[in-house]
Protein backbone atom coordinates (compact mmCIF):
# COMPACT_ATOMS: atom_id res chain seq x y z
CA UNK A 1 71.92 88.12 85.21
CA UNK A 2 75.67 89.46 84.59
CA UNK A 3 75.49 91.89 81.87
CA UNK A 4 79.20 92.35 80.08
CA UNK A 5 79.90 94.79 77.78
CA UNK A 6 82.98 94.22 75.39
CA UNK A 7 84.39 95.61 72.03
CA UNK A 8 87.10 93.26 71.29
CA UNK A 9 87.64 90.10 74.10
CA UNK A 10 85.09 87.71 76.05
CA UNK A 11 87.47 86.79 79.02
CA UNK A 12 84.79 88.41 81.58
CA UNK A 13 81.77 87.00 79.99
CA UNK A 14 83.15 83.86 79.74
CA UNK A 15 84.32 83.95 83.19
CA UNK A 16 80.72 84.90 84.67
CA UNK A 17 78.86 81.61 82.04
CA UNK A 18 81.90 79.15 83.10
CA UNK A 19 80.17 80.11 87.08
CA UNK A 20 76.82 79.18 86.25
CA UNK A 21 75.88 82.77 85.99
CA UNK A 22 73.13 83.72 83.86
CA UNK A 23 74.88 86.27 81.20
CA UNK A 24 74.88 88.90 78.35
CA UNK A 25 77.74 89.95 76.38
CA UNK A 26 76.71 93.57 74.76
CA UNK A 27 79.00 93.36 71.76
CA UNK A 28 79.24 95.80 68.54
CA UNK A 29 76.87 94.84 66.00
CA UNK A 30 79.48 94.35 63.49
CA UNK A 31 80.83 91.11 65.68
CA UNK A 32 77.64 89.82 66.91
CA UNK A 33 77.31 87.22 64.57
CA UNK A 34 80.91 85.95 65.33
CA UNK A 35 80.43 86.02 68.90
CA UNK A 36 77.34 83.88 68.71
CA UNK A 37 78.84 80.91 66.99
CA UNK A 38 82.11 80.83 69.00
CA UNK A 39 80.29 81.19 71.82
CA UNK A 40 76.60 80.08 72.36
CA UNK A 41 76.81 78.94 75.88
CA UNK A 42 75.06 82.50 76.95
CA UNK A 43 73.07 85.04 75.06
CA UNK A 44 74.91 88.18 72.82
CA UNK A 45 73.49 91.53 71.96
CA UNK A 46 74.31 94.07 69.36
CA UNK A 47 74.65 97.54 70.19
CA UNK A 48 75.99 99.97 66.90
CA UNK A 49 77.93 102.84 68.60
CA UNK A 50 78.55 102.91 72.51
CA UNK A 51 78.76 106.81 72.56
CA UNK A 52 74.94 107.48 71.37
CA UNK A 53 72.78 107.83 74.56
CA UNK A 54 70.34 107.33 72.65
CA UNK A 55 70.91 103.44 72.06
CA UNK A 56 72.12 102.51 75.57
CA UNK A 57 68.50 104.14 76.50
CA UNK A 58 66.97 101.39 74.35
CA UNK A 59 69.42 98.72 76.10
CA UNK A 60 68.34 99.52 78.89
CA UNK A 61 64.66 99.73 78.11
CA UNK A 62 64.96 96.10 76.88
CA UNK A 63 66.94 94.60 80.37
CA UNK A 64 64.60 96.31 82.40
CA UNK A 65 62.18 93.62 82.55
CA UNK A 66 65.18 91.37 83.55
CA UNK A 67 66.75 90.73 87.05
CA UNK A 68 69.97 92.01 85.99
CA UNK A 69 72.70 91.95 88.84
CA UNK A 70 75.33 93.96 87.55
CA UNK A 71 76.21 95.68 84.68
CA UNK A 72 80.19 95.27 83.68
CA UNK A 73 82.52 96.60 81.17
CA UNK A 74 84.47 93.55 79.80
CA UNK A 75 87.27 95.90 78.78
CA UNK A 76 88.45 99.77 78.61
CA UNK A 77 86.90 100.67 76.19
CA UNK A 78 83.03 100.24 77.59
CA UNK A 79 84.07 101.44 80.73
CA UNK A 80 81.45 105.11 80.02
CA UNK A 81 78.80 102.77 78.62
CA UNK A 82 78.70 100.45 81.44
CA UNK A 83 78.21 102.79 83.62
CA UNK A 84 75.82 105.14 81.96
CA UNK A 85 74.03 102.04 81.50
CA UNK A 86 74.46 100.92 85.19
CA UNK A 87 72.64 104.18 85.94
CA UNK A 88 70.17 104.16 83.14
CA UNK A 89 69.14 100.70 85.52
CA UNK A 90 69.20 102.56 88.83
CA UNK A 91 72.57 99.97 89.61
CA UNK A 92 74.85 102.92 89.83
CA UNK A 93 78.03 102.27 92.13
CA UNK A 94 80.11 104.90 90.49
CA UNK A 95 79.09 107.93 88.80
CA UNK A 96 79.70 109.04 85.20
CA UNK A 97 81.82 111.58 85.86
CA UNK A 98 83.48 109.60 88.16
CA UNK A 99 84.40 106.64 85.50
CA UNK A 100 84.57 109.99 83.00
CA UNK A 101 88.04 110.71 85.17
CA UNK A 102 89.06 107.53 84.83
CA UNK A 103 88.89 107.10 80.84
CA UNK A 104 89.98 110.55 80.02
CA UNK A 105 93.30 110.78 79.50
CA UNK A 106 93.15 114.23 79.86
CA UNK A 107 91.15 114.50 83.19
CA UNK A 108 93.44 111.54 84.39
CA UNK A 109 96.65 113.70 84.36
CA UNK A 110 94.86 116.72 85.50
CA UNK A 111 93.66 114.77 88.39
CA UNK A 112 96.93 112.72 89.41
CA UNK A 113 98.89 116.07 88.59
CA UNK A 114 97.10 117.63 91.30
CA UNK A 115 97.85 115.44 93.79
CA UNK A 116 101.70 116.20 92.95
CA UNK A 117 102.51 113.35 91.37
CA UNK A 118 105.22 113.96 88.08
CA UNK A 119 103.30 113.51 84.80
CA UNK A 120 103.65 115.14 81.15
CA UNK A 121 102.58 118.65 80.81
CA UNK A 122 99.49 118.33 78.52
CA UNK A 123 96.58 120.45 76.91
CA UNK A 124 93.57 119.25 75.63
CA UNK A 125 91.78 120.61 72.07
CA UNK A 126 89.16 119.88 70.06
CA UNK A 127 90.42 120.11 66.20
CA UNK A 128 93.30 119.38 64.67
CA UNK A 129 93.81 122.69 63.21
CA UNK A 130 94.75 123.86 67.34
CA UNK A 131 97.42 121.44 67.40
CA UNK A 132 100.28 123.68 66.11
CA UNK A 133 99.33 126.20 68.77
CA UNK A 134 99.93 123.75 71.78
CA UNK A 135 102.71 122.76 70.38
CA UNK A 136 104.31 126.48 70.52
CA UNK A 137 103.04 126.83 73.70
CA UNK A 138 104.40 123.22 75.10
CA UNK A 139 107.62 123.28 72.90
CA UNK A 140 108.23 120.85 70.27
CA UNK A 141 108.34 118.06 70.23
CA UNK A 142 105.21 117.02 71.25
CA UNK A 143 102.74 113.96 71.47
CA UNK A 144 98.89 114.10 69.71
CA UNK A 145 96.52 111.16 70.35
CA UNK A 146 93.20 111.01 71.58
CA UNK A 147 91.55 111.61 74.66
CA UNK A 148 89.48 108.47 75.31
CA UNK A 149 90.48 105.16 73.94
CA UNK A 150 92.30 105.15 70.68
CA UNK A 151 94.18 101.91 71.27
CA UNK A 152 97.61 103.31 69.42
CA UNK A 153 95.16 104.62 66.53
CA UNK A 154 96.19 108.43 65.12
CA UNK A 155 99.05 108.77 68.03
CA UNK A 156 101.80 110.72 66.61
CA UNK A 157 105.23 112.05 67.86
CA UNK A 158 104.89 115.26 65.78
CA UNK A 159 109.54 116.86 65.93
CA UNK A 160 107.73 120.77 64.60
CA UNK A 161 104.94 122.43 62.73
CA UNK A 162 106.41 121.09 59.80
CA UNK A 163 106.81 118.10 60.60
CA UNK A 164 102.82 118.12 61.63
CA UNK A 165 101.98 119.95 58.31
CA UNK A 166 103.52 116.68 56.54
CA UNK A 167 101.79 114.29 59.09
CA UNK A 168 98.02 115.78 57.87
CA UNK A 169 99.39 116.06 54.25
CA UNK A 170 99.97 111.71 54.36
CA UNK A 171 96.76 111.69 56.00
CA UNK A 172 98.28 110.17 59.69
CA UNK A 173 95.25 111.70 61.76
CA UNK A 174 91.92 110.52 58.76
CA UNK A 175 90.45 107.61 58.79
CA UNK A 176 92.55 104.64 58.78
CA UNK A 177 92.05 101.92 56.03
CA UNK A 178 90.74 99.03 56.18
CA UNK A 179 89.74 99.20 59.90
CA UNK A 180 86.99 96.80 61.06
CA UNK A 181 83.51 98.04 61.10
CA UNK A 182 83.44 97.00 65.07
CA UNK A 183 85.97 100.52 65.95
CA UNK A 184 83.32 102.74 64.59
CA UNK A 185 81.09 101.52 67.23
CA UNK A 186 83.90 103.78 69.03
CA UNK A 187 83.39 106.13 67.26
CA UNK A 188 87.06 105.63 65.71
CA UNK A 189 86.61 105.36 62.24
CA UNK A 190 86.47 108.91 61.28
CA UNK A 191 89.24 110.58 62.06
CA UNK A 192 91.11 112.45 65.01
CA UNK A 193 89.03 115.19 64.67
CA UNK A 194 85.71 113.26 65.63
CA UNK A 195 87.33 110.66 67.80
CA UNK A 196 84.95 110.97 71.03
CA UNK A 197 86.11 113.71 73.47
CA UNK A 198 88.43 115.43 71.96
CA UNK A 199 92.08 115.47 71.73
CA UNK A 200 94.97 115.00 73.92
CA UNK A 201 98.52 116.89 73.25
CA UNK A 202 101.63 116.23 75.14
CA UNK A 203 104.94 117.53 75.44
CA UNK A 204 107.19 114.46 74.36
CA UNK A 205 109.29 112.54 76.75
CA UNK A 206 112.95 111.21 75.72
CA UNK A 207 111.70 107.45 77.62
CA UNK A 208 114.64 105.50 78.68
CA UNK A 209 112.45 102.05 80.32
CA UNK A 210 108.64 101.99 80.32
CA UNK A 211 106.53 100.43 83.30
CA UNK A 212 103.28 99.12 83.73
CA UNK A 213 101.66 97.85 87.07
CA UNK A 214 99.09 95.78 88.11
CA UNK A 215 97.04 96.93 91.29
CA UNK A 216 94.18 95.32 92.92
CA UNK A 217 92.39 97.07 95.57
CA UNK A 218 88.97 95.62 97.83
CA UNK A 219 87.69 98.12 99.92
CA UNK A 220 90.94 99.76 100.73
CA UNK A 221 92.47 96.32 100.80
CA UNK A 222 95.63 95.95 98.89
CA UNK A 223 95.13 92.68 97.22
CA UNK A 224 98.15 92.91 94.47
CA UNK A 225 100.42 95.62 93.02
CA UNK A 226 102.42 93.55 90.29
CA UNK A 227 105.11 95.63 88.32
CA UNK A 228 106.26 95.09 84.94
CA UNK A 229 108.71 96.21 82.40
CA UNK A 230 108.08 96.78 78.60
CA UNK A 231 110.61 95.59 75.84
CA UNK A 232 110.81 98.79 74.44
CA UNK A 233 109.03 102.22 74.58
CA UNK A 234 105.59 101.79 73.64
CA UNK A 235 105.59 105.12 71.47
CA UNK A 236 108.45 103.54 70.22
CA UNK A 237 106.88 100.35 69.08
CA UNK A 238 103.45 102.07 68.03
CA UNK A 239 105.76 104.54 65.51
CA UNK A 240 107.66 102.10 64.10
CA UNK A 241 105.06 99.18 63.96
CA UNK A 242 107.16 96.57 65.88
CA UNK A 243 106.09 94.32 68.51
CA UNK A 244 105.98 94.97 71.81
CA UNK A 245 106.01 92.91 75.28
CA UNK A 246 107.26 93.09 78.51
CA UNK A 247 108.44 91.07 81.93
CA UNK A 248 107.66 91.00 85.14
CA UNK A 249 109.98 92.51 87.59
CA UNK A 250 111.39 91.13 91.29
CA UNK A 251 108.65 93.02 93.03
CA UNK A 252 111.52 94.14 95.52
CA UNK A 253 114.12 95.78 93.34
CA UNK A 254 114.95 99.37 92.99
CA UNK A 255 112.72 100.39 89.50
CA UNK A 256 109.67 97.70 90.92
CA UNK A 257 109.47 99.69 94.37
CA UNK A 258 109.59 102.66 92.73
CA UNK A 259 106.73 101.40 90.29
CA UNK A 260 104.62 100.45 93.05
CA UNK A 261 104.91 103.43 94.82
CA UNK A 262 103.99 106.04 91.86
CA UNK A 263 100.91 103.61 90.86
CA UNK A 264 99.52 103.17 94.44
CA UNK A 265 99.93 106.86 94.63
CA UNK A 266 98.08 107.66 91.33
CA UNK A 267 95.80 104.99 92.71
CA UNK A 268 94.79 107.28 95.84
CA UNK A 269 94.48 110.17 93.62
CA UNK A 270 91.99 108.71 91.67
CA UNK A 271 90.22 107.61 94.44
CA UNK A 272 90.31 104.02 93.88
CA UNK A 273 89.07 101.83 97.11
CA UNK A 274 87.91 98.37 95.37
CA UNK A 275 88.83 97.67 91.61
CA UNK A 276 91.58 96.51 89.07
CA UNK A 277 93.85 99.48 87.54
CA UNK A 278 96.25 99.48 85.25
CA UNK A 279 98.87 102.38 85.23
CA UNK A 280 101.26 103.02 82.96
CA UNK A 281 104.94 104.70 83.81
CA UNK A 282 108.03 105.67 82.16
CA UNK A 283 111.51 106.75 83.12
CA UNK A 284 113.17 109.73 80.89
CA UNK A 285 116.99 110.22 80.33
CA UNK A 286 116.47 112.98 82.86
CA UNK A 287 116.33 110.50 85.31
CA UNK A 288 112.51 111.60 85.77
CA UNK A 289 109.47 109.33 86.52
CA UNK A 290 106.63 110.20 85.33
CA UNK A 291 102.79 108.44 85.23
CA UNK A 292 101.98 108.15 81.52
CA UNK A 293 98.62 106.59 81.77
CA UNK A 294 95.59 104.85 83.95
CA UNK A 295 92.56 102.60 83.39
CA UNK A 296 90.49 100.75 85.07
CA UNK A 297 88.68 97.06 84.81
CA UNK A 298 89.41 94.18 83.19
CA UNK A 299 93.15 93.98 81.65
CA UNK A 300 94.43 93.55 78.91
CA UNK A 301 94.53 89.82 78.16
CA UNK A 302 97.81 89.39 77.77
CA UNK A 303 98.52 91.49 80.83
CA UNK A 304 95.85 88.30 82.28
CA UNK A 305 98.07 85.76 80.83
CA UNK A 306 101.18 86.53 82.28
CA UNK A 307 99.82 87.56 85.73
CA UNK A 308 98.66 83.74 85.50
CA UNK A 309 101.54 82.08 83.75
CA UNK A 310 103.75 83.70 86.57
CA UNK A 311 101.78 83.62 89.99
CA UNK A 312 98.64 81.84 89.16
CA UNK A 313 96.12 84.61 89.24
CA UNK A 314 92.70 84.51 87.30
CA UNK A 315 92.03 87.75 86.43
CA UNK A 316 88.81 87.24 84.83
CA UNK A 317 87.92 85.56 88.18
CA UNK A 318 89.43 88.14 89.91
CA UNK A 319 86.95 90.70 88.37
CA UNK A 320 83.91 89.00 88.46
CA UNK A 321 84.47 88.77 92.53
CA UNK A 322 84.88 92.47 92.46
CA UNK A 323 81.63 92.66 89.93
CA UNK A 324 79.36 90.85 92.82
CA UNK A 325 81.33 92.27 95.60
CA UNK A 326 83.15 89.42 96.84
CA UNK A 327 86.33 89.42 98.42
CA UNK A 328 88.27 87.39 95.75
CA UNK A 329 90.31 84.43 96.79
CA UNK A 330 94.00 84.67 95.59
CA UNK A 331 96.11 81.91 95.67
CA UNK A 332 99.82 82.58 95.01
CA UNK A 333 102.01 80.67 92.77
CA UNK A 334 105.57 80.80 95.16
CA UNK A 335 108.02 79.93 92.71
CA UNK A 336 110.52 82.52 91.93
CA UNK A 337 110.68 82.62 88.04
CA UNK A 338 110.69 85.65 86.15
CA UNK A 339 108.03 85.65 82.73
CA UNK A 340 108.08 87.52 79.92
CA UNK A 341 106.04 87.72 76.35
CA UNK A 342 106.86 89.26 73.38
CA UNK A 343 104.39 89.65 70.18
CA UNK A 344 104.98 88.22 66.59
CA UNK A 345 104.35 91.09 64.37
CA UNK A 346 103.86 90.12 60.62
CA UNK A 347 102.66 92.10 58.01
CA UNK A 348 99.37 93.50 56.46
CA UNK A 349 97.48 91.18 54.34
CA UNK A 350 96.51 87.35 54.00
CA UNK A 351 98.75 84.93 55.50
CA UNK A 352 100.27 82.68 53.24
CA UNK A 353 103.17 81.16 54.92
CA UNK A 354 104.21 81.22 58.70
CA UNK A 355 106.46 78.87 61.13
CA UNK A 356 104.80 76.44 62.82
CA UNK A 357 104.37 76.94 66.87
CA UNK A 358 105.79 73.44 67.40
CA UNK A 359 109.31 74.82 66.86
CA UNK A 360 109.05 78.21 68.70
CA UNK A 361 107.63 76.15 71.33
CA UNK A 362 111.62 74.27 71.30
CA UNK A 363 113.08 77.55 71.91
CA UNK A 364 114.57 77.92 75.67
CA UNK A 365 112.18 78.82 78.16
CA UNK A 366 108.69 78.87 76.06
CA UNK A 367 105.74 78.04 78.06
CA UNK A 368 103.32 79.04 75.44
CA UNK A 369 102.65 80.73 72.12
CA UNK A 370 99.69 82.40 70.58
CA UNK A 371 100.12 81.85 66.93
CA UNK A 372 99.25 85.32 64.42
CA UNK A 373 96.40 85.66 63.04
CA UNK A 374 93.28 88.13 63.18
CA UNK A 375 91.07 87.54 65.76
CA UNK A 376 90.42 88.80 69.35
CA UNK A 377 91.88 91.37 71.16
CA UNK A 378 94.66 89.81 73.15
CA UNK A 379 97.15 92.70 73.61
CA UNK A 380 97.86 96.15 75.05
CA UNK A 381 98.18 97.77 71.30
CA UNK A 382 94.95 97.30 68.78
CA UNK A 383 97.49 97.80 65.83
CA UNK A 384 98.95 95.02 67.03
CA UNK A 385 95.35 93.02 66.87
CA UNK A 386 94.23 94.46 63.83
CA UNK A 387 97.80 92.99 62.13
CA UNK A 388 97.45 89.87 63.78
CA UNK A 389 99.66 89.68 66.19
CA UNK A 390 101.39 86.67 67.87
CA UNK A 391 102.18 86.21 71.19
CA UNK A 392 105.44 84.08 72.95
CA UNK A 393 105.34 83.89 76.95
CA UNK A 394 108.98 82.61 78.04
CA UNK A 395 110.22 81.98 81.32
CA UNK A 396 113.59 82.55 82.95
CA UNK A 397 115.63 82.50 86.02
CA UNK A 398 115.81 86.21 86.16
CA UNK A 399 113.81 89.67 84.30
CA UNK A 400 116.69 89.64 81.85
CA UNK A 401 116.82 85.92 80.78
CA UNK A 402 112.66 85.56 80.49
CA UNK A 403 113.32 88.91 78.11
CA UNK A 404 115.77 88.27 76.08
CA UNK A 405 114.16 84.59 75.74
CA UNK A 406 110.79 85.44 74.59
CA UNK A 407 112.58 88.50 72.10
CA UNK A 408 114.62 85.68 70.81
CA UNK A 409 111.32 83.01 70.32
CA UNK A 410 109.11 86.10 68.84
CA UNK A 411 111.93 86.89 66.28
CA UNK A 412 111.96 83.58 64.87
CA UNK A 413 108.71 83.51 64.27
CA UNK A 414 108.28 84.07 60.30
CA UNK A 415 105.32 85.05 59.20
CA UNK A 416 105.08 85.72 55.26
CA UNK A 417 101.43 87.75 54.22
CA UNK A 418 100.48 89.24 50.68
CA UNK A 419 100.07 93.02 52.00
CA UNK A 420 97.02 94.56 52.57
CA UNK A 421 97.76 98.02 54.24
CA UNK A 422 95.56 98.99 56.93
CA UNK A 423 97.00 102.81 57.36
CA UNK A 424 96.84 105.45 54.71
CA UNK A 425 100.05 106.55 55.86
């Protein structure tokens, strides 16, 4: 039996049931319910925080009995848990403080800055209340957010101690509204302050273009390394609560080589032989590249979605290879078009009027649309998922077009809701 842990997506359970595999999905208590009628092909368990060793002791007292195969985080945020549980099982084929390097943001950057490669001076603290001094010490302005996880959730861009002073006063780092009763099995809900690990503070970065890339490594084997532009800054985005997205570059031009080269070295730094990473980069208006962040496991789905749209990759496949230590068979899709997507972002609150996909699917270059509405996780931001979100994947002859094609689709997407602020800020 496949055992797959996951907070907010089923792509990787569903991928191991749609094999014939006998499987688990370990999902927060709060969506257990939900997961079992959408999906009763294969059997769902409740677990009510991931960060208690405590429970995943009981987890694993209850699979012991079972022939379980593998234990696998479904996404980035159960990365810890899977593998504290892995070990809990005697399955261990990475160490916890081996996957604790790889979801600490902190740790991450300490570790990749060692090996020389450019990243954002940082500090780590454990209150609030030592913020103020980092920033002194790192020189305004800076960036707070927390260690492990976090999803977009209390990240600030904090200009001076006032300016931080006015951000506690509005409340921008207590418990958010109205968030779903599945984050505080992340231990999310209640504020920076006891987010899990700590904090993170950076000196800020002016970011001109923002990178991500896709690497896929089988022992030592360089399967893919798949570059990607975002839309717009992602701090950017997160700030000022617009949607995001990004295209796929020409893996051969200037920024893409460059891209591939920082993430494979990060990569090596981290010590990654066999796995999927994700790695996050951005250029400054000094002309600077720097790695902004790294994780590990399954993607982001609509990271999946446009790897699949664009070269016919299964991701979710992909992983569960890697899960039973398979060599995974890629077949690539040779056409030259560029993809891009682009997210619908409406606001808070009940839907009560929205434009119907049939006409954004009209627009030039639209290959598919994910129509707004609360649901799954489907995207790199969890504001974005708690809000929602849409999603328009366009296609073009070039990066540019498949952009500016899927901006133009997601912006004429109307979507009308009473509002129902999640933030208390």
């Amino acid at each position: 039996m496949f055992v797959v842990l996951s907070v907010l997506n089923s792509d990787l359970a569903d991928a191991f049931a749609g094999r014939g595999e006998a499987t688990m999905a370990l999902v927060p208590t709060g969506a257990l319910l939900g997961r079992q009628l959408a999906r009763p092909g294969y059997e769902h368990r409740g677990i009510t925080d991931w960060n208690d060793r405590s429970e995943l002791a009981r987890v694993a007292r209850e699979l012991a009995p079972m022939r379980i195969q593998s234990v696998v985080a479904g996404d980035a945020w159960c990365a810890k848990p899977a593998a504290e549980l892995r070990g809990l099982l005697g399955l261990q084929d990475d160490s916890v403080p081996d996957v604790l390097w790889a979801t600490d943001k902190y740790l991450v950057k300490q570790r990749v800055a060692g090996a020389g490669i450019p990243v954002a001076p940082s500090r780590a603290v454990d209150s609030v209340t030592e913020i103020s001094e980092v920033g002194a010490e790192l020189g305004w302005p800076i960036v707070v957010k927390p260690r492990r996880g976090g999803g977009g959730l209390y990240v600030q861009l904090v200009r001076d101690p006032s300016h931080l002073a006015q951000l506690e006063s509005d409340g921008a780092f207590s418990e958010p509204d109205g968030l779903p009763e599945i984050l505080y099995s992340l231990g999310l809900g209640n504020g920076l302050d006891q987010s899990p690990g700590g904090i993170l503070v950076e000196g800020a970065v002016e970011v001109v273009e923002e990178y991500h890339c896709e690497l896929l490594r089988y022992q030592d084997r360089e399967l893919f390394c798949v570059p990607g532009r975002y839309l717009q800054p992602r701090l950017f985005a997160s700030l000022h609560e617009v949607g995001s997205g990004s295209t796929l570059l020409d893996p051969e031009s200037a920024d893409a080589l460059t891209v591939r080269e920082l993430t494979r070295a990060a990569a090596d730094a981290m010590g990654i032989r066999t796995g999927a990473i994700h790695v996050e980069l951005m250029r400054g208006s000094d002309g600077a590249w720097r790695v902004g962040s790294f994780r590990g496991g399954y993607p982001d789905p609509v990271i999946a979605r446009l790897l699949a749209l664009r070269y016919g990759v299964d991701l979710a496949s992909v992983v569960a290879d890697l899960a039973t230590m398979q060599l995974p068979e890629i077949t690539w899709n040779s056409e030259s078009r560029s993809i891009s997507w682009a997210s619908v972002m409406p606001a808070n609150g009940r839907r009560i009027a929205a434009t119907v996909p049939e006409s954004i699917r009209a627009w030039p270059g639209v290959l598919e649309t994910v129509p707004p509405m609360r649901g799954e996780h489907r995207s790199t931001d969890l504001w974005e998922d708690l809000r929602g979100a849409g999603y328009v994947f366009c296609a073009g002859s070039t990066p540019d077009e498949a952009e500016s094609r899927a901006a133009a689709a997601a912006a004429a997407w109307r979507v009308s809701r009473i509002r129902m602020p999640l933030r208390s800020h």
